[in-house]
PDBML (XML) file of the C-alpha atoms, coordinates in Angstrom:
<?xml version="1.0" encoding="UTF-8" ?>
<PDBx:datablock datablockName="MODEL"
   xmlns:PDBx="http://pdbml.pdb.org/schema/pdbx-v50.xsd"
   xmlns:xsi="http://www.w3.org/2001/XMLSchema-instance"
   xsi:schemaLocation="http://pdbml.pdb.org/schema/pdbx-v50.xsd pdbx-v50.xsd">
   <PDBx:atom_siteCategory>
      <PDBx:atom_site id="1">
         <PDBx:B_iso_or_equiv>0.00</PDBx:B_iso_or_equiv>
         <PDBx:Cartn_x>-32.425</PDBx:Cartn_x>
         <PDBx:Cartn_y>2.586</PDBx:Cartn_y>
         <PDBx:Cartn_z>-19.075</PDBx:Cartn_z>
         <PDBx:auth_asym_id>A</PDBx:auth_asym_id>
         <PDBx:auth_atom_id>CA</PDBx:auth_atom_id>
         <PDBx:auth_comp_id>UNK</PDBx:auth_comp_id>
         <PDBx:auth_seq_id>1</PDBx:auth_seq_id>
         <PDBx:group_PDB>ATOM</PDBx:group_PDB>
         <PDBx:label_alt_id xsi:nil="true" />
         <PDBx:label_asym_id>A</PDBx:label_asym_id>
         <PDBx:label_atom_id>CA</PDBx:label_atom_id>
         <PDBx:label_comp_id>UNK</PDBx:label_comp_id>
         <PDBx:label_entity_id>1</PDBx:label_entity_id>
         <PDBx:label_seq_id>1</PDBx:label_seq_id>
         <PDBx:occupancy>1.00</PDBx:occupancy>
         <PDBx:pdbx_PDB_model_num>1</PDBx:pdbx_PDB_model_num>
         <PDBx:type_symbol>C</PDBx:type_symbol>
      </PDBx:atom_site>
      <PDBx:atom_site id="2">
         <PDBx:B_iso_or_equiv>0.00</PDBx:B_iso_or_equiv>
         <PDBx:Cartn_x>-34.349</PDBx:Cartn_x>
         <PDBx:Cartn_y>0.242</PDBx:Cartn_y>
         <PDBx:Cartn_z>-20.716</PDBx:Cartn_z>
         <PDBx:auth_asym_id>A</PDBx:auth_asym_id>
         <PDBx:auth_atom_id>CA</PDBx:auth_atom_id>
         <PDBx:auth_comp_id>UNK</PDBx:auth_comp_id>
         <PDBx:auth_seq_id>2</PDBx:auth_seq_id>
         <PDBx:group_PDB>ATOM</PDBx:group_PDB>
         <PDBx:label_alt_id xsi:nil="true" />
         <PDBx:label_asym_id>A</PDBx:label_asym_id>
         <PDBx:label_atom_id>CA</PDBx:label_atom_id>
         <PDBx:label_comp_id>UNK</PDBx:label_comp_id>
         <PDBx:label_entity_id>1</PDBx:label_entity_id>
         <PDBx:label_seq_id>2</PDBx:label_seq_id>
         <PDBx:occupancy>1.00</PDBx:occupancy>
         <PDBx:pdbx_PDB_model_num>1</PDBx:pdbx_PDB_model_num>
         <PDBx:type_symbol>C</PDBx:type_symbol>
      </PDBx:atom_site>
      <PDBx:atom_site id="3">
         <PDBx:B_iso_or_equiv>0.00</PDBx:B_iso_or_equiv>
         <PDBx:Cartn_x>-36.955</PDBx:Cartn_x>
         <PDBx:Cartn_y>-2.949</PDBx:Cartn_y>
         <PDBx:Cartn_z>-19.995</PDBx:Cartn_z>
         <PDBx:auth_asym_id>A</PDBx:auth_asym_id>
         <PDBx:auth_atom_id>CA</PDBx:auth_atom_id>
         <PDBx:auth_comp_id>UNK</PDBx:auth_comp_id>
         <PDBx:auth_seq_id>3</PDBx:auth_seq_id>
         <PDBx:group_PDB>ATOM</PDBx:group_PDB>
         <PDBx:label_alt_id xsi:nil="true" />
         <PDBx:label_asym_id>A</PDBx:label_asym_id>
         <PDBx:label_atom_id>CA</PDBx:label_atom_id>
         <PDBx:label_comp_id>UNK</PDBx:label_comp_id>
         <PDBx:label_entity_id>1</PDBx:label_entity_id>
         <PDBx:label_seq_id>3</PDBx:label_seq_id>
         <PDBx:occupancy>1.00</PDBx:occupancy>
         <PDBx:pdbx_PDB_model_num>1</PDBx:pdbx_PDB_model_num>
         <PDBx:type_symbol>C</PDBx:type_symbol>
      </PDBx:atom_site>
      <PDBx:atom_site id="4">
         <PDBx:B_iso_or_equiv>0.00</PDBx:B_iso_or_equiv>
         <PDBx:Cartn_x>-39.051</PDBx:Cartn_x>
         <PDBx:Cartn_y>-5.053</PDBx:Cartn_y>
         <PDBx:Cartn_z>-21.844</PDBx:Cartn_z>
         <PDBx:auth_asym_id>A</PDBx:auth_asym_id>
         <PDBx:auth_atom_id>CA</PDBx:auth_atom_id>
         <PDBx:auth_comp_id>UNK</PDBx:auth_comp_id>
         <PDBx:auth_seq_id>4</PDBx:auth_seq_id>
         <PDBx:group_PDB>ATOM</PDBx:group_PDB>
         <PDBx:label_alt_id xsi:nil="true" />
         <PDBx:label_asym_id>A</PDBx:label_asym_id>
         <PDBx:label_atom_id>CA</PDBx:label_atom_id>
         <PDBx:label_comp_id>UNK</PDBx:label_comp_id>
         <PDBx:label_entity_id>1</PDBx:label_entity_id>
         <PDBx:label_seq_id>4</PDBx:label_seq_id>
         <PDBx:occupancy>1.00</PDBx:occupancy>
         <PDBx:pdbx_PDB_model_num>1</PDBx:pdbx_PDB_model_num>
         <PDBx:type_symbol>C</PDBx:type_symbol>
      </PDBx:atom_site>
      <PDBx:atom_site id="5">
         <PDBx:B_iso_or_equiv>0.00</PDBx:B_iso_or_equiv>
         <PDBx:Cartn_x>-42.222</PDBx:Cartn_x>
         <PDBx:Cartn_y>-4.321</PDBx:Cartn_y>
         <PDBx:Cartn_z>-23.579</PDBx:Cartn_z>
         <PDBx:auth_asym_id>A</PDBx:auth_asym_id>
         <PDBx:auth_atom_id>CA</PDBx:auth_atom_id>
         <PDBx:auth_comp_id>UNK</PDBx:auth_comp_id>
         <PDBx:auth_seq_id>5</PDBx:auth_seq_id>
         <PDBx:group_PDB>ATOM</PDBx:group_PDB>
         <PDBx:label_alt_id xsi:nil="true" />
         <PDBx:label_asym_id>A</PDBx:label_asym_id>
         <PDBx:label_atom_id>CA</PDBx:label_atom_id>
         <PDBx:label_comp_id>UNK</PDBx:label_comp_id>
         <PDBx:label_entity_id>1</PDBx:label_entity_id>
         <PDBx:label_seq_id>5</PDBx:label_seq_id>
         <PDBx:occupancy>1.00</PDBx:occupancy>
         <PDBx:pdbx_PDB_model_num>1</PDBx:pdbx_PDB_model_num>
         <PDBx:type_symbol>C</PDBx:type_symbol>
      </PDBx:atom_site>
      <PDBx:atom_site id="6">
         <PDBx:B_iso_or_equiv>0.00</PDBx:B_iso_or_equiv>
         <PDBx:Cartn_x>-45.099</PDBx:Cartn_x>
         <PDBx:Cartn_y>-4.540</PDBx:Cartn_y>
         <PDBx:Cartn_z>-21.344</PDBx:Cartn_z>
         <PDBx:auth_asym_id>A</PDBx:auth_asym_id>
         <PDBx:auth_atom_id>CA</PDBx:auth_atom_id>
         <PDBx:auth_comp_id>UNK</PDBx:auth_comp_id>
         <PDBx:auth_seq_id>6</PDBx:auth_seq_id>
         <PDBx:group_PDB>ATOM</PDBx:group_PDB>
         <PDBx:label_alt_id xsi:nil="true" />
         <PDBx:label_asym_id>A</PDBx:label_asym_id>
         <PDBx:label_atom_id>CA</PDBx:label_atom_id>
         <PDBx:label_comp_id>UNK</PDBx:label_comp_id>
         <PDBx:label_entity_id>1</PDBx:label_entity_id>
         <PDBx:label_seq_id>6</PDBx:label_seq_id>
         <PDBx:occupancy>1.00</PDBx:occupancy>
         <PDBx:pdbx_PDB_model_num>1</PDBx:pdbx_PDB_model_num>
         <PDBx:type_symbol>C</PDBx:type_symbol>
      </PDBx:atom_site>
      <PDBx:atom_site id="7">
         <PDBx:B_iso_or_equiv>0.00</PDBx:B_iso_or_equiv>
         <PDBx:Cartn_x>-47.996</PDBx:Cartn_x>
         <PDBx:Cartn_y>-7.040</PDBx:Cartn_y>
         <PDBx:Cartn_z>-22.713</PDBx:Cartn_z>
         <PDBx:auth_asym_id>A</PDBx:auth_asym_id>
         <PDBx:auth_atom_id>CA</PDBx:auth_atom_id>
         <PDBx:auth_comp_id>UNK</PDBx:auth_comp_id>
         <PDBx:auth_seq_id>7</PDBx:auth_seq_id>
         <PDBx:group_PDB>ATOM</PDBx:group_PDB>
         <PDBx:label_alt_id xsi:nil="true" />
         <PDBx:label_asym_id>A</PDBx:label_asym_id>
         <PDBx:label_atom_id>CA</PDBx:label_atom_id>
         <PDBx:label_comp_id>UNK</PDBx:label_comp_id>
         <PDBx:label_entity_id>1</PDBx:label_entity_id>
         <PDBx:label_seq_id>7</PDBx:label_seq_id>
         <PDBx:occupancy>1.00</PDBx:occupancy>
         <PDBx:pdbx_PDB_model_num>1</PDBx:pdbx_PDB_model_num>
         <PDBx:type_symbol>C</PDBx:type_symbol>
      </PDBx:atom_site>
      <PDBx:atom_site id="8">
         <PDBx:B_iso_or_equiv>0.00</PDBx:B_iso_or_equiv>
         <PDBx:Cartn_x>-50.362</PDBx:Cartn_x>
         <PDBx:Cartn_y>-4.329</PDBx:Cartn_y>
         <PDBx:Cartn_z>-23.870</PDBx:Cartn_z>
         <PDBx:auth_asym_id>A</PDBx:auth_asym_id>
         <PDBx:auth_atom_id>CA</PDBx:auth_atom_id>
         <PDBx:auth_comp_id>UNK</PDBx:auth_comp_id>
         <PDBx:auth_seq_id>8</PDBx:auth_seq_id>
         <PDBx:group_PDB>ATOM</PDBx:group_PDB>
         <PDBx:label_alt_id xsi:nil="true" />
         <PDBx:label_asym_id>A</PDBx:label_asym_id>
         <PDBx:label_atom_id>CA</PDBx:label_atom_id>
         <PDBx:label_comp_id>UNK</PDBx:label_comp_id>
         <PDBx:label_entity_id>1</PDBx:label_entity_id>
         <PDBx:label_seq_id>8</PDBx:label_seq_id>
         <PDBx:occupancy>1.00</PDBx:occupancy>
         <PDBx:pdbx_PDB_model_num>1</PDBx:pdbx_PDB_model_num>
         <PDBx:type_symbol>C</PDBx:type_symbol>
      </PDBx:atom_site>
      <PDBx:atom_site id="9">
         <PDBx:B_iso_or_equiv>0.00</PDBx:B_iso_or_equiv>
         <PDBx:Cartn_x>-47.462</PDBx:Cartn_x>
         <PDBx:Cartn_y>-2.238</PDBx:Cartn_y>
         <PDBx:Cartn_z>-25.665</PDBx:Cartn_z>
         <PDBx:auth_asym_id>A</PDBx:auth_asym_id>
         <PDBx:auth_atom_id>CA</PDBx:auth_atom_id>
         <PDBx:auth_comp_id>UNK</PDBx:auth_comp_id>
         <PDBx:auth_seq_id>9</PDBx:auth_seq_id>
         <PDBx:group_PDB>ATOM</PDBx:group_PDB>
         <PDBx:label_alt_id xsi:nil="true" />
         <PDBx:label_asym_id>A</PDBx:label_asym_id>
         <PDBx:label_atom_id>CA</PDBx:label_atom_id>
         <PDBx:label_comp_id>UNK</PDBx:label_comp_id>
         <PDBx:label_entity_id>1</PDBx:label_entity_id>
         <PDBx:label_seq_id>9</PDBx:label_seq_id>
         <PDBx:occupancy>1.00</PDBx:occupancy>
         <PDBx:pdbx_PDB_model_num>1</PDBx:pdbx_PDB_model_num>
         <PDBx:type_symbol>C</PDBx:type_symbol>
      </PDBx:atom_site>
      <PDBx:atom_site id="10">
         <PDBx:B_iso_or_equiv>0.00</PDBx:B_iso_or_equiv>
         <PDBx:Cartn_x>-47.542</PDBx:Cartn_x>
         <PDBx:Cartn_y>-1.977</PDBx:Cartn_y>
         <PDBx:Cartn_z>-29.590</PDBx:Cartn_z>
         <PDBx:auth_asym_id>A</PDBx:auth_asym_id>
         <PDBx:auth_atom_id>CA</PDBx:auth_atom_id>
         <PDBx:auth_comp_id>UNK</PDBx:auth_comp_id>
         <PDBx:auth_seq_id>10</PDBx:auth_seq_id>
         <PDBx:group_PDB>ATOM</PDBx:group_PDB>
         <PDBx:label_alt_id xsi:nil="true" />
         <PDBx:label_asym_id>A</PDBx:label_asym_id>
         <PDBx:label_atom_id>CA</PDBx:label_atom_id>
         <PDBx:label_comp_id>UNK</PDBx:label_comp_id>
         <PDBx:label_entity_id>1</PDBx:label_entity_id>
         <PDBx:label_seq_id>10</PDBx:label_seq_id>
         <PDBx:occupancy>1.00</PDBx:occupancy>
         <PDBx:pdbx_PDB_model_num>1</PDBx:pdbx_PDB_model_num>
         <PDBx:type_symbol>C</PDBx:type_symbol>
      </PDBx:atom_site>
      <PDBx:atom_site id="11">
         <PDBx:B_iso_or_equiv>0.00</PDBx:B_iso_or_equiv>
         <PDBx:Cartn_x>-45.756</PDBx:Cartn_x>
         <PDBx:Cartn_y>-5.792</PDBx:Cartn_y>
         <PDBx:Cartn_z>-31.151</PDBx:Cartn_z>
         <PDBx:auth_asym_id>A</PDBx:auth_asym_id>
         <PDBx:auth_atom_id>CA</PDBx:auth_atom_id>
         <PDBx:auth_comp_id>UNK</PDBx:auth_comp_id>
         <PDBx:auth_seq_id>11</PDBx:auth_seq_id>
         <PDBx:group_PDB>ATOM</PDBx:group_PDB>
         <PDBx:label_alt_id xsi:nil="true" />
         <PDBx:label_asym_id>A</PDBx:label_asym_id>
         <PDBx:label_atom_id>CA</PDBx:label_atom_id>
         <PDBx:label_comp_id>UNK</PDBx:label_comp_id>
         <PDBx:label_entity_id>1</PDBx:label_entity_id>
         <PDBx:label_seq_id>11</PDBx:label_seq_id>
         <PDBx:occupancy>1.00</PDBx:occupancy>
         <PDBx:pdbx_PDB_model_num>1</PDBx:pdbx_PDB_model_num>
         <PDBx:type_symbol>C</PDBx:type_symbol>
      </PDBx:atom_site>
      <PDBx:atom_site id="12">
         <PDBx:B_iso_or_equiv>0.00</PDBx:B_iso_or_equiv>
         <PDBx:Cartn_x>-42.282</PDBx:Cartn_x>
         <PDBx:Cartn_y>-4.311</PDBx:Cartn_y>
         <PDBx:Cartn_z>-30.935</PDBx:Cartn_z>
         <PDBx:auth_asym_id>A</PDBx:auth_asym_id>
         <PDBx:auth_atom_id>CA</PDBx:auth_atom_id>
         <PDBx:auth_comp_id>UNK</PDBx:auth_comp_id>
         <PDBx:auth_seq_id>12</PDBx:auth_seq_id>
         <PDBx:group_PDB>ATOM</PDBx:group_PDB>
         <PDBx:label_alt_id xsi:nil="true" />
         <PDBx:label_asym_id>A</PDBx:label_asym_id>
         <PDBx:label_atom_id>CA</PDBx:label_atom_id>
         <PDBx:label_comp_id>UNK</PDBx:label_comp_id>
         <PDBx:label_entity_id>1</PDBx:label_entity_id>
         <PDBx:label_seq_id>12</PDBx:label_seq_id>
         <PDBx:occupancy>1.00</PDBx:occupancy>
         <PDBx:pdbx_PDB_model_num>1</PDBx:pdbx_PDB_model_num>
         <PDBx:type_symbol>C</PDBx:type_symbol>
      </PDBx:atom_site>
      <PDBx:atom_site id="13">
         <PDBx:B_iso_or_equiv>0.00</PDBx:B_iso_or_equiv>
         <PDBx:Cartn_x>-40.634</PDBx:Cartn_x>
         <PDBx:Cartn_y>-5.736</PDBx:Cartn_y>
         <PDBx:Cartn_z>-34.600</PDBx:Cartn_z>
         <PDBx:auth_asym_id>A</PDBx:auth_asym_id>
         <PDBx:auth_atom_id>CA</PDBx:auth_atom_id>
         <PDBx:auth_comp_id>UNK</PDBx:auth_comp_id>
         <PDBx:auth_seq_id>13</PDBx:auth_seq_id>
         <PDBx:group_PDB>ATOM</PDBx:group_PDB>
         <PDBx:label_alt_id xsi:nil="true" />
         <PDBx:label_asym_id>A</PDBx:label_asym_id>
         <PDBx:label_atom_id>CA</PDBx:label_atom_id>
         <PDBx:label_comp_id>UNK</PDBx:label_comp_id>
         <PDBx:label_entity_id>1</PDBx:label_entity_id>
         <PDBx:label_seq_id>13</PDBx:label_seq_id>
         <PDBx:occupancy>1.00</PDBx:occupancy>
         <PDBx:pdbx_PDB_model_num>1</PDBx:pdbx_PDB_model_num>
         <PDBx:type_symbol>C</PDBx:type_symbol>
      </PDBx:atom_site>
      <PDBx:atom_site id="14">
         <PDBx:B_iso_or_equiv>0.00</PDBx:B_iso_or_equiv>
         <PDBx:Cartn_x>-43.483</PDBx:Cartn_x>
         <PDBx:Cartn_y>-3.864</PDBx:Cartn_y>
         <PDBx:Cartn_z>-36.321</PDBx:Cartn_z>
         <PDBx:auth_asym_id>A</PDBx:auth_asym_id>
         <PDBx:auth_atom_id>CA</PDBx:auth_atom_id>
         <PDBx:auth_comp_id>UNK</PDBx:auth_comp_id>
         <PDBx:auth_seq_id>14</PDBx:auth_seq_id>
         <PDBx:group_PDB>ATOM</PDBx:group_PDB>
         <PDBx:label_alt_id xsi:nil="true" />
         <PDBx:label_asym_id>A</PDBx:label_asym_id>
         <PDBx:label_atom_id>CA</PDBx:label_atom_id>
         <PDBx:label_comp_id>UNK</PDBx:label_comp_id>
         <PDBx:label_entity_id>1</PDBx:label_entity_id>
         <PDBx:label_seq_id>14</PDBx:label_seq_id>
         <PDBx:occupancy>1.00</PDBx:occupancy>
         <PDBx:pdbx_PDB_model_num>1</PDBx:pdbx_PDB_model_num>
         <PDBx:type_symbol>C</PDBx:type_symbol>
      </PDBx:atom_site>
      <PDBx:atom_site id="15">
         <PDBx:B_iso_or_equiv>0.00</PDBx:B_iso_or_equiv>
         <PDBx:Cartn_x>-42.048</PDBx:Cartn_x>
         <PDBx:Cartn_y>-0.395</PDBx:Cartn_y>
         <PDBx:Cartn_z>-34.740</PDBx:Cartn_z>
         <PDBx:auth_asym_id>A</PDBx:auth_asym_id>
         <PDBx:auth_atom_id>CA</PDBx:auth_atom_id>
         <PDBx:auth_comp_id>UNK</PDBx:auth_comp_id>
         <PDBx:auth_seq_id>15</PDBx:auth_seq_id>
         <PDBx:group_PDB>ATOM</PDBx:group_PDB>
         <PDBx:label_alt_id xsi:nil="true" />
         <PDBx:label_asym_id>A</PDBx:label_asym_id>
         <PDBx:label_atom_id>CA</PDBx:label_atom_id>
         <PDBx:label_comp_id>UNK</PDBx:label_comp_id>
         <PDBx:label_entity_id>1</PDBx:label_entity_id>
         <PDBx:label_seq_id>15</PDBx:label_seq_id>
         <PDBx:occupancy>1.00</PDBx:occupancy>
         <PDBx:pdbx_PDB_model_num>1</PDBx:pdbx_PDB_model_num>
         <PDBx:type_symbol>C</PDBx:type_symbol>
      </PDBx:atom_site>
      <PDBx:atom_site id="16">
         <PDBx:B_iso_or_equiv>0.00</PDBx:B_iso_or_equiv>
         <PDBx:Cartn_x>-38.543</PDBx:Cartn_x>
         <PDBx:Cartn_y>-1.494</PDBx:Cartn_y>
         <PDBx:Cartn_z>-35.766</PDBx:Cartn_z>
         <PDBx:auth_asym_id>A</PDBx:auth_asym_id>
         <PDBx:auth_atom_id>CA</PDBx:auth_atom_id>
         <PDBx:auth_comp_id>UNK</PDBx:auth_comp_id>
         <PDBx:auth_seq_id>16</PDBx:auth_seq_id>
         <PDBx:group_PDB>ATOM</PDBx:group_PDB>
         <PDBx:label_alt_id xsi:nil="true" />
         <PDBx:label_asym_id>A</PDBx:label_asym_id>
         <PDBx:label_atom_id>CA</PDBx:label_atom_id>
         <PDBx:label_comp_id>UNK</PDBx:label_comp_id>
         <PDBx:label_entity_id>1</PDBx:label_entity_id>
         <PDBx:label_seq_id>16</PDBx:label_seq_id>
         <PDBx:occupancy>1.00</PDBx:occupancy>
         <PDBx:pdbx_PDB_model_num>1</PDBx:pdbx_PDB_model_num>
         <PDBx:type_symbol>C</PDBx:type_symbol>
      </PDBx:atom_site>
      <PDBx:atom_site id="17">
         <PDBx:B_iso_or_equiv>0.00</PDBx:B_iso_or_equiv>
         <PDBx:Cartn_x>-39.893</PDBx:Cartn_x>
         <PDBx:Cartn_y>-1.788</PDBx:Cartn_y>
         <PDBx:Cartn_z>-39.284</PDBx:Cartn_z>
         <PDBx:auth_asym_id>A</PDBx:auth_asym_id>
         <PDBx:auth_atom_id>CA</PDBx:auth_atom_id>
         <PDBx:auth_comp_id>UNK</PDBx:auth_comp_id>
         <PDBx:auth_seq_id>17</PDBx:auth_seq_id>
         <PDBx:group_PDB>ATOM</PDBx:group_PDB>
         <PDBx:label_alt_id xsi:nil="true" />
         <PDBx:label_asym_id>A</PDBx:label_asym_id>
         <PDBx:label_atom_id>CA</PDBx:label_atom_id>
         <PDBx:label_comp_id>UNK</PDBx:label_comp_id>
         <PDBx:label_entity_id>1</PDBx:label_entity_id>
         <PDBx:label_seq_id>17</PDBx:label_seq_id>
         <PDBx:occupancy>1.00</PDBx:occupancy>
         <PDBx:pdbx_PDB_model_num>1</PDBx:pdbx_PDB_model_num>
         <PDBx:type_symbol>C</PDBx:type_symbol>
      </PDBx:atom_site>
      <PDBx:atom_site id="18">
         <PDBx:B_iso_or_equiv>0.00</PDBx:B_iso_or_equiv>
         <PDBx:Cartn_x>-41.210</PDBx:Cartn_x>
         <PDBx:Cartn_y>1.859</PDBx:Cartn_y>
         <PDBx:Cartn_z>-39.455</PDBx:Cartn_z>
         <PDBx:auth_asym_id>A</PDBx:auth_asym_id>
         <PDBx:auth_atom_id>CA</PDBx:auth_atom_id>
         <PDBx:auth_comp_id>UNK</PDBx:auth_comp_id>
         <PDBx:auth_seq_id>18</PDBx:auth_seq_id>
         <PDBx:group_PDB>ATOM</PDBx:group_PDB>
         <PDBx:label_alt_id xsi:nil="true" />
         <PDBx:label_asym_id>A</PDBx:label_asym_id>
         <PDBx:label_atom_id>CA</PDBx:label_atom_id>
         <PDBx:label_comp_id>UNK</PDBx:label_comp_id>
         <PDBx:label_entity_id>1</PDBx:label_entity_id>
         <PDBx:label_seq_id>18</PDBx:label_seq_id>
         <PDBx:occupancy>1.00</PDBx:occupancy>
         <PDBx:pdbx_PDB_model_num>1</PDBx:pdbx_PDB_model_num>
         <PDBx:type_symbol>C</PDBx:type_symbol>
      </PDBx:atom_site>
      <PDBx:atom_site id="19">
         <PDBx:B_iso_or_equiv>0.00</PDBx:B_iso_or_equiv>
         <PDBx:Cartn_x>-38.122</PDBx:Cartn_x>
         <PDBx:Cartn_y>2.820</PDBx:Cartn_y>
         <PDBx:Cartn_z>-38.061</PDBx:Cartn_z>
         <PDBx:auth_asym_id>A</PDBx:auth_asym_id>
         <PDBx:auth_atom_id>CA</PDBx:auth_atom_id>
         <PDBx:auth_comp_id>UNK</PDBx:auth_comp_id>
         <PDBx:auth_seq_id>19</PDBx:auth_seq_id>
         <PDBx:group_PDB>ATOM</PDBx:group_PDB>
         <PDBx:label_alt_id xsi:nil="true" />
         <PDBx:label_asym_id>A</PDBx:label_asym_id>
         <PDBx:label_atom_id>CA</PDBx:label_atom_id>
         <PDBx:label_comp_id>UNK</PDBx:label_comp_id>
         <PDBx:label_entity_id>1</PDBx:label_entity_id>
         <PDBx:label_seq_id>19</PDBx:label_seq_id>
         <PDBx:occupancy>1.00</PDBx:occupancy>
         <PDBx:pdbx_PDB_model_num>1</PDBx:pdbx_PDB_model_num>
         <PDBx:type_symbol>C</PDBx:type_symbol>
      </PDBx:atom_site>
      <PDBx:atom_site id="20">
         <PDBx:B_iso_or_equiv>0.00</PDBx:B_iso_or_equiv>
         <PDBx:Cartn_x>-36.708</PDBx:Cartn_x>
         <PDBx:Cartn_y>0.862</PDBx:Cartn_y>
         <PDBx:Cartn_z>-41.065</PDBx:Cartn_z>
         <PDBx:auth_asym_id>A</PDBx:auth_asym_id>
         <PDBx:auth_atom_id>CA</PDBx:auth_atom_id>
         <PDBx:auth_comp_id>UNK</PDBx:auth_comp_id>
         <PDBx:auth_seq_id>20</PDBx:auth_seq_id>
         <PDBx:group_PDB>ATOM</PDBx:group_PDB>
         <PDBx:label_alt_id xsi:nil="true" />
         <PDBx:label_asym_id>A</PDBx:label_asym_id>
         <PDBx:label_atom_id>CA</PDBx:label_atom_id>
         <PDBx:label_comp_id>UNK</PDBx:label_comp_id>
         <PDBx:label_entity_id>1</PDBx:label_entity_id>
         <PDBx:label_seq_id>20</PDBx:label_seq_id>
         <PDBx:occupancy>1.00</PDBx:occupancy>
         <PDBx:pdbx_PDB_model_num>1</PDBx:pdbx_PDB_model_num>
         <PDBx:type_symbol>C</PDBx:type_symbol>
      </PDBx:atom_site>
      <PDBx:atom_site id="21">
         <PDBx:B_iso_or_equiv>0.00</PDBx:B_iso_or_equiv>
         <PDBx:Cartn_x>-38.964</PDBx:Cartn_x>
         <PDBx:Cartn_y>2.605</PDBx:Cartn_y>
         <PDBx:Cartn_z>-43.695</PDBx:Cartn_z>
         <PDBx:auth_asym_id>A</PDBx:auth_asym_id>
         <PDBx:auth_atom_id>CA</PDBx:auth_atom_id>
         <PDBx:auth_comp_id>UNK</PDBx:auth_comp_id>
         <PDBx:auth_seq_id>21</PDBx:auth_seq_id>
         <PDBx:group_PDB>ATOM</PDBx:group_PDB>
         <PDBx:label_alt_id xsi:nil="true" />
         <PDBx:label_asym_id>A</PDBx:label_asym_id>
         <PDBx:label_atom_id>CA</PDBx:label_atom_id>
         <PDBx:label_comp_id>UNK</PDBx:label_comp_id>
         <PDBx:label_entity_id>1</PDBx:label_entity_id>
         <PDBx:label_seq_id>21</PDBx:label_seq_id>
         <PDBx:occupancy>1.00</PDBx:occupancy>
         <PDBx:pdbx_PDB_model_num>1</PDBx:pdbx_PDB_model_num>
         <PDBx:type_symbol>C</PDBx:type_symbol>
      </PDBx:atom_site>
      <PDBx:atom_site id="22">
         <PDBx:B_iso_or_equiv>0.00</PDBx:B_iso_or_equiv>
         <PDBx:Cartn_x>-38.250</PDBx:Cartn_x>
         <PDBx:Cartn_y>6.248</PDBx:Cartn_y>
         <PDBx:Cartn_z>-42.131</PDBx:Cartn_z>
         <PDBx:auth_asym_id>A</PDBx:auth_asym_id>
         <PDBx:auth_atom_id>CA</PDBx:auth_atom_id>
         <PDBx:auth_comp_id>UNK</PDBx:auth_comp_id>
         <PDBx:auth_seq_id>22</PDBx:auth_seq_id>
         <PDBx:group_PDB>ATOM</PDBx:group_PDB>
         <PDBx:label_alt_id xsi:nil="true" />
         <PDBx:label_asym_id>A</PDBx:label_asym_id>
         <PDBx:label_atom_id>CA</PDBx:label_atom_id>
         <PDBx:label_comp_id>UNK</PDBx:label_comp_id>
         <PDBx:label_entity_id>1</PDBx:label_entity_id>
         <PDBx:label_seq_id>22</PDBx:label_seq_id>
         <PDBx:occupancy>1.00</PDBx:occupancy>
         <PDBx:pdbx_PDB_model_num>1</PDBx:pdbx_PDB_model_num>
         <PDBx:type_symbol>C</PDBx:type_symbol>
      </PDBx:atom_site>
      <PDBx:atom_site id="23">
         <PDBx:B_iso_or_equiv>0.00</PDBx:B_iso_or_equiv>
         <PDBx:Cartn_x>-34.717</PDBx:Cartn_x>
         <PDBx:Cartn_y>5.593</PDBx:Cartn_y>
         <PDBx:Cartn_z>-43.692</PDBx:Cartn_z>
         <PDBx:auth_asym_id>A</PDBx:auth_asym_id>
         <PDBx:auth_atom_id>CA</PDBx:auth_atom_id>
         <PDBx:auth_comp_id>UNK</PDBx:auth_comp_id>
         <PDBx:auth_seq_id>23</PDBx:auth_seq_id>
         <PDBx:group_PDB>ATOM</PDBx:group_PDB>
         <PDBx:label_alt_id xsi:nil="true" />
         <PDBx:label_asym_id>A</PDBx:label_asym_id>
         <PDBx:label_atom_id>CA</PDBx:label_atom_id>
         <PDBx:label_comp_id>UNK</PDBx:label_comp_id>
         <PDBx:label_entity_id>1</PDBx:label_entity_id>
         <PDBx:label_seq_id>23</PDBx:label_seq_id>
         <PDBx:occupancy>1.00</PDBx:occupancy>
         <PDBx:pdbx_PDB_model_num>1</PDBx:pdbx_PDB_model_num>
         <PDBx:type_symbol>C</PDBx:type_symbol>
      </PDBx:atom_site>
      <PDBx:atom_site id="24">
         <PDBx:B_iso_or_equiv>0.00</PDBx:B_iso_or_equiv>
         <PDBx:Cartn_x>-35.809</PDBx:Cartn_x>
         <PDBx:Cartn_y>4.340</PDBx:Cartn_y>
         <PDBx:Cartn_z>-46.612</PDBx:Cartn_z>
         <PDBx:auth_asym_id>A</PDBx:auth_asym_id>
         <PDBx:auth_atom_id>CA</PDBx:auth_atom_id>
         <PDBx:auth_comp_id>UNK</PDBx:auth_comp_id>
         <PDBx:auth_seq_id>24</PDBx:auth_seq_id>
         <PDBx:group_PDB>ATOM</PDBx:group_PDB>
         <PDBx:label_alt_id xsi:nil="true" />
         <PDBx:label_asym_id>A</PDBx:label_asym_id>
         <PDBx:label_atom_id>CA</PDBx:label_atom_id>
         <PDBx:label_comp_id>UNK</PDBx:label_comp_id>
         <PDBx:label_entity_id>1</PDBx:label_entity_id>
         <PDBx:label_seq_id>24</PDBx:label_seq_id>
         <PDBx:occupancy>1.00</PDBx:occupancy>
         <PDBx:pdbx_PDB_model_num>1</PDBx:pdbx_PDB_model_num>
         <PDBx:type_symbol>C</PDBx:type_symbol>
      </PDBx:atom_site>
   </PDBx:atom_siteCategory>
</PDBx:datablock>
């Protein structure tokens, strides 16, 4: 259930990356 990031959402990468630094 998903879409695309709306224009005034957060840059998307950037949450990937704390997702990214959780794990590490």
């Amino acid at each position: 259930s998903t879409e695309a990031p709306q224009e005034n959402a957060p840059h998307q990468p950037s949450q990937i990356d704390t997702t990214h630094s959780y794990s590490q």
